[in-house]
Protein backbone atom coordinates (compact mmCIF):
# COMPACT_ATOMS: atom_id res chain seq x y z
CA UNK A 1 -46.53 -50.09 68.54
CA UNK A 2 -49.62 -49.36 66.12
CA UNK A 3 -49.32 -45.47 65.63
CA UNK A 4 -52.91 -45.40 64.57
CA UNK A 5 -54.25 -46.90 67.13
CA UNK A 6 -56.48 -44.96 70.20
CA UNK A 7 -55.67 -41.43 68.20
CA UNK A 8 -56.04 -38.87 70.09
CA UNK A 9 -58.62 -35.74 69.41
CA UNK A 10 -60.14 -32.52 71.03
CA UNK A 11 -63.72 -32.93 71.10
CA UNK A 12 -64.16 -29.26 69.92
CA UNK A 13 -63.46 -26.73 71.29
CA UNK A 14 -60.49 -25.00 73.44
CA UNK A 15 -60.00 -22.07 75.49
CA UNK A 16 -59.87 -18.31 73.61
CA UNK A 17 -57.04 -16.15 74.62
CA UNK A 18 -58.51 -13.73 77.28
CA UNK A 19 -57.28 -10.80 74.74
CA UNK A 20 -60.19 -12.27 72.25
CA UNK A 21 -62.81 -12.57 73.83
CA UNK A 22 -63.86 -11.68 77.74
CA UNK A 23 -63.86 -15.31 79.69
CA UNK A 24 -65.26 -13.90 82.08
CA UNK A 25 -68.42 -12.40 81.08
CA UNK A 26 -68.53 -15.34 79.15
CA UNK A 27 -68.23 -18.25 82.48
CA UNK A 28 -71.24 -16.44 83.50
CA UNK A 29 -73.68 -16.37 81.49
CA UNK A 30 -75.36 -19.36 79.54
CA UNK A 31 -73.75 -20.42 75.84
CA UNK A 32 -75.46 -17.69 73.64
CA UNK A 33 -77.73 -19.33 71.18
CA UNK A 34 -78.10 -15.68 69.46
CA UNK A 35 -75.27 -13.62 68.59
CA UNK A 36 -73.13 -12.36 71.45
CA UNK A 37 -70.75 -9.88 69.90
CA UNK A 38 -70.08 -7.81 73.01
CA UNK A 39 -68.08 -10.66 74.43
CA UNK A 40 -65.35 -10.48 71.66
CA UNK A 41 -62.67 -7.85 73.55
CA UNK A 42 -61.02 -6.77 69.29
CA UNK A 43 -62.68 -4.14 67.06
CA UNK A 44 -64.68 -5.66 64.16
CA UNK A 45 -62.33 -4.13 61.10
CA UNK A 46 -59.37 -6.77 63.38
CA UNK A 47 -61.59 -9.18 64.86
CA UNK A 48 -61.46 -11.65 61.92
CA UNK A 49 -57.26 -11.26 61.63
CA UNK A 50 -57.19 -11.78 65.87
CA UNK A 51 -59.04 -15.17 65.72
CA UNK A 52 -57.24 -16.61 62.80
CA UNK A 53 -54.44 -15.74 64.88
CA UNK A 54 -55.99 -17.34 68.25
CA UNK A 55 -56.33 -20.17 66.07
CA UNK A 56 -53.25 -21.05 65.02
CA UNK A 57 -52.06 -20.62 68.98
CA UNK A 58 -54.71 -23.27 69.53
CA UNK A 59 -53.32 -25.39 66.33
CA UNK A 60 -49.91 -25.26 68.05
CA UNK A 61 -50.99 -26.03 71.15
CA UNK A 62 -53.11 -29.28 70.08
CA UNK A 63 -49.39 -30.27 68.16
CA UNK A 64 -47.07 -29.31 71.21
CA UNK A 65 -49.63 -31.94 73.62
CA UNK A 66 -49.39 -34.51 71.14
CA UNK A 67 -52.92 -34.58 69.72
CA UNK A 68 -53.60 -36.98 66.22
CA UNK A 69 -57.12 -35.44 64.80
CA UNK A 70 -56.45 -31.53 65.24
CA UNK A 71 -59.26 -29.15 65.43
CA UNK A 72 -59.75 -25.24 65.10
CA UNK A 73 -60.26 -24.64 68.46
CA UNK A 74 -63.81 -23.12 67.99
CA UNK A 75 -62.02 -20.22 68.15
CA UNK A 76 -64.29 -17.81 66.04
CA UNK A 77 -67.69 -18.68 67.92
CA UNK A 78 -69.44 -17.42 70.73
CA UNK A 79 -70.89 -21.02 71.59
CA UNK A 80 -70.77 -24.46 70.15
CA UNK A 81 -73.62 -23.25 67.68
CA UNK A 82 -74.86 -20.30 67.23
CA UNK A 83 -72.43 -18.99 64.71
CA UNK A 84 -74.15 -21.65 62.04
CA UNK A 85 -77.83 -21.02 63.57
CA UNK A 86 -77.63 -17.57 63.21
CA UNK A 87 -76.35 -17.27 59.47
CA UNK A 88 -79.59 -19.10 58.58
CA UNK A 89 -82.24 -18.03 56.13
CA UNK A 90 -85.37 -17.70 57.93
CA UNK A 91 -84.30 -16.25 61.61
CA UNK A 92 -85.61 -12.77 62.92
CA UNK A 93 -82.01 -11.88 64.18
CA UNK A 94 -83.57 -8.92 65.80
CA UNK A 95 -85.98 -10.12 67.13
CA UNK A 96 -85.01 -13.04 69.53
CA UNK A 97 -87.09 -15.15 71.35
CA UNK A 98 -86.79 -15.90 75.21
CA UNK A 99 -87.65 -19.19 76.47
CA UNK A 100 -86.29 -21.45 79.65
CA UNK A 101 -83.05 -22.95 78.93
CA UNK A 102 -82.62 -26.58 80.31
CA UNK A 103 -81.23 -25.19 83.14
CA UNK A 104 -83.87 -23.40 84.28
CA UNK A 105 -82.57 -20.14 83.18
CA UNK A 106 -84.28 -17.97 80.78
CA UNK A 107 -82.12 -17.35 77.84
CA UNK A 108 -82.69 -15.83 74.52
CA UNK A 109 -82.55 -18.15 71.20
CA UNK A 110 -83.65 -17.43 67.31
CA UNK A 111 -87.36 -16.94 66.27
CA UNK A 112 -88.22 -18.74 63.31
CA UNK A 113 -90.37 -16.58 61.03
CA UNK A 114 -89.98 -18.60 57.50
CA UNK A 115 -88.49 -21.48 55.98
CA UNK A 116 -85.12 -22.42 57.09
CA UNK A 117 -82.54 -22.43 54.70
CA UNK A 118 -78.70 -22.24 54.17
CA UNK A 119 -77.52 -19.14 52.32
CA UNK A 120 -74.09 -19.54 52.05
CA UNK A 121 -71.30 -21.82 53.64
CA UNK A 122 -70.62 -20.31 56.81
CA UNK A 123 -67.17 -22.42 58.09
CA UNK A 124 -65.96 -23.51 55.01
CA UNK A 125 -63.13 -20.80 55.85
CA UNK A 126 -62.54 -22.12 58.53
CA UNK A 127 -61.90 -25.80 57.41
CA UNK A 128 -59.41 -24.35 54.94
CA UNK A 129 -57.61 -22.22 57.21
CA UNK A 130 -57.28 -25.53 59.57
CA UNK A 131 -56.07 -27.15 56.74
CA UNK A 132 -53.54 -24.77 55.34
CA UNK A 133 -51.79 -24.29 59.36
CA UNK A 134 -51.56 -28.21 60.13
CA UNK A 135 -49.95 -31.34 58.15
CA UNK A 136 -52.53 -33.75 61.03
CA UNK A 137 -55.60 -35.10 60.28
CA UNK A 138 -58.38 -32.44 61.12
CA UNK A 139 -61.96 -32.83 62.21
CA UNK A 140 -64.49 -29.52 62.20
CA UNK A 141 -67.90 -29.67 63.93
CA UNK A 142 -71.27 -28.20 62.71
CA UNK A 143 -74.25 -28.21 65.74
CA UNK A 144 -77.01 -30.84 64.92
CA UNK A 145 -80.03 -30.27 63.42
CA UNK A 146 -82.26 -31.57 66.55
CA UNK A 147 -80.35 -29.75 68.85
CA UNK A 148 -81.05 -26.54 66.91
CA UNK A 149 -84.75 -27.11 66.81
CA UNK A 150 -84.66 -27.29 70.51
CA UNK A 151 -82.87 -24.09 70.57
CA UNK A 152 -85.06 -22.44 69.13
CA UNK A 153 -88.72 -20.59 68.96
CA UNK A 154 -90.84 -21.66 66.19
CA UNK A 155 -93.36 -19.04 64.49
CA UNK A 156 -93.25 -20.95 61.40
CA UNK A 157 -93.50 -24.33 60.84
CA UNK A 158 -96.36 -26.57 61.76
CA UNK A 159 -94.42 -28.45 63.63
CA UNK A 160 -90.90 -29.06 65.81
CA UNK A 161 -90.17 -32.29 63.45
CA UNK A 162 -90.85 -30.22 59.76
CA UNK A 163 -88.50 -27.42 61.21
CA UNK A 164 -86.01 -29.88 62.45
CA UNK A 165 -85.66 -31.08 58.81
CA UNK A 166 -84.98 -28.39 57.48
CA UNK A 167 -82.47 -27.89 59.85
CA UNK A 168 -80.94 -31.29 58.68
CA UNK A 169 -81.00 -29.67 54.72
CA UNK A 170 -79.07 -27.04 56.08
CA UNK A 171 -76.43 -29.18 57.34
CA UNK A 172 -76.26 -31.36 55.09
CA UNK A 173 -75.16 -29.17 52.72
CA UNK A 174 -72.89 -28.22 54.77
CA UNK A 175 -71.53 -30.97 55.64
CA UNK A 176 -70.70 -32.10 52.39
CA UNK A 177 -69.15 -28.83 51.50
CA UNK A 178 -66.74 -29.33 54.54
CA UNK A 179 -65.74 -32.04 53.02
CA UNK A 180 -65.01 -30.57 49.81
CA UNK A 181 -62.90 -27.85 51.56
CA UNK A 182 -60.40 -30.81 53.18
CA UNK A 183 -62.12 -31.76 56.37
CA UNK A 184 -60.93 -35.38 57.45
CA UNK A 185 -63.81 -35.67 60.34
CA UNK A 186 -67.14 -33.96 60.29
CA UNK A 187 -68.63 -33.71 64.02
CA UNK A 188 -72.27 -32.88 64.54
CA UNK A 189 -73.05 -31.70 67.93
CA UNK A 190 -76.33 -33.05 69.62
CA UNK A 191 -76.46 -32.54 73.33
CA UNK A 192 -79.80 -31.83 73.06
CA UNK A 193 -80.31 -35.19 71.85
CA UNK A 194 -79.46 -36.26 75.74
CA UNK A 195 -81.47 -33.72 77.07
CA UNK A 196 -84.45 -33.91 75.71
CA UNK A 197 -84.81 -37.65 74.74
CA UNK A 198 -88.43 -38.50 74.38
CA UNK A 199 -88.48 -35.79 70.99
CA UNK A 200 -85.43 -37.11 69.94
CA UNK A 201 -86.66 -40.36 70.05
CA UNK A 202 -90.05 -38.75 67.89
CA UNK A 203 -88.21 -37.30 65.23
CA UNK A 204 -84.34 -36.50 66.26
CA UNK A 205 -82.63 -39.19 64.58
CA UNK A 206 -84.48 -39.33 61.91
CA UNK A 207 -83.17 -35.81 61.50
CA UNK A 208 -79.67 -36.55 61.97
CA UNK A 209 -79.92 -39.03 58.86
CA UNK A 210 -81.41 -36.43 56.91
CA UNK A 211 -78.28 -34.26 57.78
CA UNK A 212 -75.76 -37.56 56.98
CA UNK A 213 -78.13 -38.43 54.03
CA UNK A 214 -75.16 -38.80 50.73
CA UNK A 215 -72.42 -37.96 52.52
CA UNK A 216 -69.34 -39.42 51.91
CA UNK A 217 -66.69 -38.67 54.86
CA UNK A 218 -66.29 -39.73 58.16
CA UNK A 219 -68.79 -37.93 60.18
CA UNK A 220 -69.40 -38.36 64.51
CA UNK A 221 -72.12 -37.11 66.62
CA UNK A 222 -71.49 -35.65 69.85
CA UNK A 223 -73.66 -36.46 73.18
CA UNK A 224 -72.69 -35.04 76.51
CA UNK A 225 -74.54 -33.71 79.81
CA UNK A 226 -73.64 -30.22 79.14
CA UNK A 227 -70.80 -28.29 79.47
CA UNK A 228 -68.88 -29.24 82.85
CA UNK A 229 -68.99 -25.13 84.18
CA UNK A 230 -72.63 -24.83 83.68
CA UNK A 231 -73.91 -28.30 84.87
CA UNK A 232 -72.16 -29.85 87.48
CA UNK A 233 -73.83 -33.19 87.90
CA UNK A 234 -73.93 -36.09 85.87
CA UNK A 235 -76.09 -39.08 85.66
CA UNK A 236 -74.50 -42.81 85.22
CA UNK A 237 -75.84 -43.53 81.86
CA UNK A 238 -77.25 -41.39 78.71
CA UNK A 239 -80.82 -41.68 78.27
CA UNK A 240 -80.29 -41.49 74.87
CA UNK A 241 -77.79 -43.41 72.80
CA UNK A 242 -78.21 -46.92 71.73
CA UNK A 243 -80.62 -45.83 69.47
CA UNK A 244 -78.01 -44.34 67.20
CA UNK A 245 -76.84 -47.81 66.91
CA UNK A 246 -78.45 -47.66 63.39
CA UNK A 247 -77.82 -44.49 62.82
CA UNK A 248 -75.63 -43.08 59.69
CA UNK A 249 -73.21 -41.51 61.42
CA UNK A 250 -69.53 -43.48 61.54
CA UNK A 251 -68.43 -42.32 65.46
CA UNK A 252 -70.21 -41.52 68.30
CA UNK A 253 -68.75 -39.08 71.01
CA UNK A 254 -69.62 -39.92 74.73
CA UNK A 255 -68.42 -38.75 78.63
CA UNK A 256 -67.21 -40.95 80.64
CA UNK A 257 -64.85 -39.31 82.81
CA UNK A 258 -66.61 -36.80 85.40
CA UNK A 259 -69.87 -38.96 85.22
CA UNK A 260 -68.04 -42.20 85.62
CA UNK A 261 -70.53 -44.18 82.79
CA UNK A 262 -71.12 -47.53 82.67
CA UNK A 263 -69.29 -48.33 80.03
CA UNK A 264 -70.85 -51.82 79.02
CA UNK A 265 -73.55 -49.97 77.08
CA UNK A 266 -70.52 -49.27 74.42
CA UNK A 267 -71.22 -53.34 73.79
CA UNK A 268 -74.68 -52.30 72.37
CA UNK A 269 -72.96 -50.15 69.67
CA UNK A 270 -70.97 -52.26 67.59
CA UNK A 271 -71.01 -50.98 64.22
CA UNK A 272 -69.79 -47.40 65.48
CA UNK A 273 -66.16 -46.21 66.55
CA UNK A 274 -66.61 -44.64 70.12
CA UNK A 275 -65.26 -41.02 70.99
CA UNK A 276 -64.20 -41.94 74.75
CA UNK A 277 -64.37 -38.94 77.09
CA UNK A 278 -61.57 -39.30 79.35
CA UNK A 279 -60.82 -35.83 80.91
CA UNK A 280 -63.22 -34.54 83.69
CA UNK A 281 -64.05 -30.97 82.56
CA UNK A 282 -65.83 -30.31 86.08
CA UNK A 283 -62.57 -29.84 87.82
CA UNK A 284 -59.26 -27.64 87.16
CA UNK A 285 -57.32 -30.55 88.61
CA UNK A 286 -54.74 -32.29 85.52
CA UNK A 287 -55.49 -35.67 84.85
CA UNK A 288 -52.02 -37.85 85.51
CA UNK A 289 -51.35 -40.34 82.70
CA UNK A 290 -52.15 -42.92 84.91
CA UNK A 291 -55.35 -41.90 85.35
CA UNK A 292 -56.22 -40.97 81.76
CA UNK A 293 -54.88 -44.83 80.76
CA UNK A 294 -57.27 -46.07 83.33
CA UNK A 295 -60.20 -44.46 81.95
CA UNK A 296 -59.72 -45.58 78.60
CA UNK A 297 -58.99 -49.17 80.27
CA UNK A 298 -62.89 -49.48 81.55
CA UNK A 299 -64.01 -49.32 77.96
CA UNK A 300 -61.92 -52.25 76.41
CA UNK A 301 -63.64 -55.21 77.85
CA UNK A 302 -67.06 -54.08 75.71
CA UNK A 303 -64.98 -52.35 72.69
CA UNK A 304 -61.78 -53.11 70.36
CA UNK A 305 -59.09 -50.40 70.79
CA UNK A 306 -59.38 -50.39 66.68
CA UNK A 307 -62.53 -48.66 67.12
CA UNK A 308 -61.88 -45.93 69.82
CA UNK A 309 -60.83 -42.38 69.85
CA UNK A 310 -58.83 -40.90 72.92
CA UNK A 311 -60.87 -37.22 74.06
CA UNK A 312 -61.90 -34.95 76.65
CA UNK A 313 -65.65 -35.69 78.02
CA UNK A 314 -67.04 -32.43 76.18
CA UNK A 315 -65.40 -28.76 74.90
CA UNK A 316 -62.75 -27.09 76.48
CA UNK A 317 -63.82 -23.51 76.01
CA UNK A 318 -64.35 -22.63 79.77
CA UNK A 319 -60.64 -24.72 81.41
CA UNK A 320 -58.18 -21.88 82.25
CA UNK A 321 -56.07 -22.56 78.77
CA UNK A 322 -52.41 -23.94 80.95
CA UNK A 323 -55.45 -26.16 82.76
CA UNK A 324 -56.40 -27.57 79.56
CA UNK A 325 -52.95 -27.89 77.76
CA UNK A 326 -52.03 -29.72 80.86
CA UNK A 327 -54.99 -31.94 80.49
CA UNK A 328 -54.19 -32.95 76.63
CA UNK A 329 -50.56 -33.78 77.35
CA UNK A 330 -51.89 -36.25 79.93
CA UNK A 331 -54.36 -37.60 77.77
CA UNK A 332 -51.73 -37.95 74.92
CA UNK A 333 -49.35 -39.43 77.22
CA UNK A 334 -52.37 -42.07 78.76
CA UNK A 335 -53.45 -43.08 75.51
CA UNK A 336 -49.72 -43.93 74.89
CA UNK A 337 -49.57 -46.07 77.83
CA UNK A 338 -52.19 -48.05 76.69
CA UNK A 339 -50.77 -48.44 73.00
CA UNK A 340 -47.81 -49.75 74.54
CA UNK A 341 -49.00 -52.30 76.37
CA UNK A 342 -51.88 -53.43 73.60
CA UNK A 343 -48.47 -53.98 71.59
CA UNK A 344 -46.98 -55.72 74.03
CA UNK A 345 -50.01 -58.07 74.48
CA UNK A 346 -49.49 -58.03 70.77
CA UNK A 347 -46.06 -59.22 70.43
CA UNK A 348 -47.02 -61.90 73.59
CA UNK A 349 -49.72 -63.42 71.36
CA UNK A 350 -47.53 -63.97 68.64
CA UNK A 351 -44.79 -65.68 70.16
CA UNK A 352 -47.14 -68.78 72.43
């Protein structure tokens, strides 16, 4: 049996301890794209000390299930992105914007009042803190720069493609300093990239190269249909994703459980390793083995098990956290099942 083979990985995120942050003020309300500090339940002079320690309980927990590729948990942010979008040169922090959310639901993001830039490295401590608690490969994520520009209200730029870019500077630098710091996998998060296709189309990837332009590391970009708790429904196919077939990025990170894709379009990708969502987030039901080893099953007539990686459809944050660890045992445990009998098929091959 190939130990390296379908490795296992959270796509980001996993659930905060309820004495972090308050789940649930935070299950009802949309992901924050500004700064949401009244959800974190520790005073500020202890807050920093309580989520390294929440994030070594979600270290462990990724080890105990059986996980390959480890991540932080996403422990120390609010949402998926707003901790990097806010620590950007060039926002009006107190003065948010309030637009309609893809849902439908008004929510407040940054206003953009000058050039965007990157001031400082704003998870490089985190990277290095993931590295010091864990002897498995780790992967961090950064959110993309097209999904940012969509997050936000522009009172700058001339237009959404010249902010976007800037964006991509932002994390590209980044990026590369993640690397520096010990990362093994750099994710970049573009949901947006689903959502709003026709832009991304415009001017979106050409962002996302911007953001991958000179570095060296394996990087992945992240498409989903939103976060499971917030939308509920999910469409057959992505309406935007083979076009990253030529794209810089090494991985691509897709759902396929809860939305039950048609997974032939993973044909139309060759060059790229896959990211294979195989947990339904939409439901507090555990995944058996069986069914996890299924899942990754529909993928291999249009992809080599060389090239995929074993995850969840999307972030964790919002699964009760037993729900979740239950789910990542099963996926660890499904993804064996199907390493055993590759090597079997293996050992078959070899001796006709």
């Amino acid at each position: 049996m190939n130990p390296t083979l379908l490795p296992t990985s959270l796509v980001g995120s996993y659930p905060q301890p309820d004495w972090l942050i308050d789940r649930a003020q935070l299950s009802h309300r949309l992901p924050p794209r500004v700064r949401a500090t009244d959800l974190w339940r520790v005073a500020p002079e202890f807050l920093e000390q309580a989520q390294d320690d929440a994030t070594i309980l979600a270290i462990r927990a990724q080890e105990r299930a059986g996980l390959d590729i480890i991540t932080d948990g996403e422990i120390r942010r609010e949402s998926y992105s707003n901790r990097f979008a806010t620590a950007l040169e060039g926002i009006d922090l107190d003065n948010p914007a309030q637009v309609v959310a893809r849902s439908g639901k008004l929510n407040f993001v940054p206003r953009v009042v000058s050039k965007i830039r990157r001031k400082h490295a704003v998870e490089v401590r985190d990277i290095q803190f993931l590295r010091a608690n864990t002897d498995r490969r780790v992967k961090v994520t950064v959110p993309g720069p097209y999904t940012m520009s969509q997050q936000a209200h522009n009172d700058f730029y001339k237009s959404e493609e010249e902010m976007a870019l800037d964006y991509a500077a932002a994390v590209n630098e980044e990026i590369k300093d993640l690397f520096a710091a010990g990362a093994d996998v750099v994710q970049i998060d573009e949901p947006y990239m689903q959502a709003v296709p026709d832009k991304a189309r415009q001017f979106g990837l050409t962002a996302l190269n911007r953001a991958l332009d000179g570095v060296k590391g394996e990087t992945a970009v992240h498409l989903c249909f939103g976060y499971a708790a917030m939308v509920a429904n999910r469409p057959a196919e992505y309406q935007f994703l083979t076009e990253l077939a030529d794209g810089r990025m090494n991985a691509i990170s897709i759902e396929t459980a809860q939305s039950s894709l048609d997974c032939s379009v993973l044909a139309k990708l060759p060059g790229k390793k896959i990211i294979l969502g195989v947990l339904n987030l939409g439901t507090n039901d555990v995944e058996t083995p069986e069914i996890v080893a299924a899942r990754i099953r529909r993928a291999l007539p249009y992809i080599s098990a060389e090239r995929l990686v074993i995850a969840p459809d999307c972030g964790m944050k919002y699964l009760p956290s037993d729900v979740a660890f239950g789910k990542l045992q099963a996926m660890a445990a499904g993804a064996g099942i199907v390493r055993n009998e590759l090597g079997d098929r293996h050992l078959a091959s070899q001796t006709t």
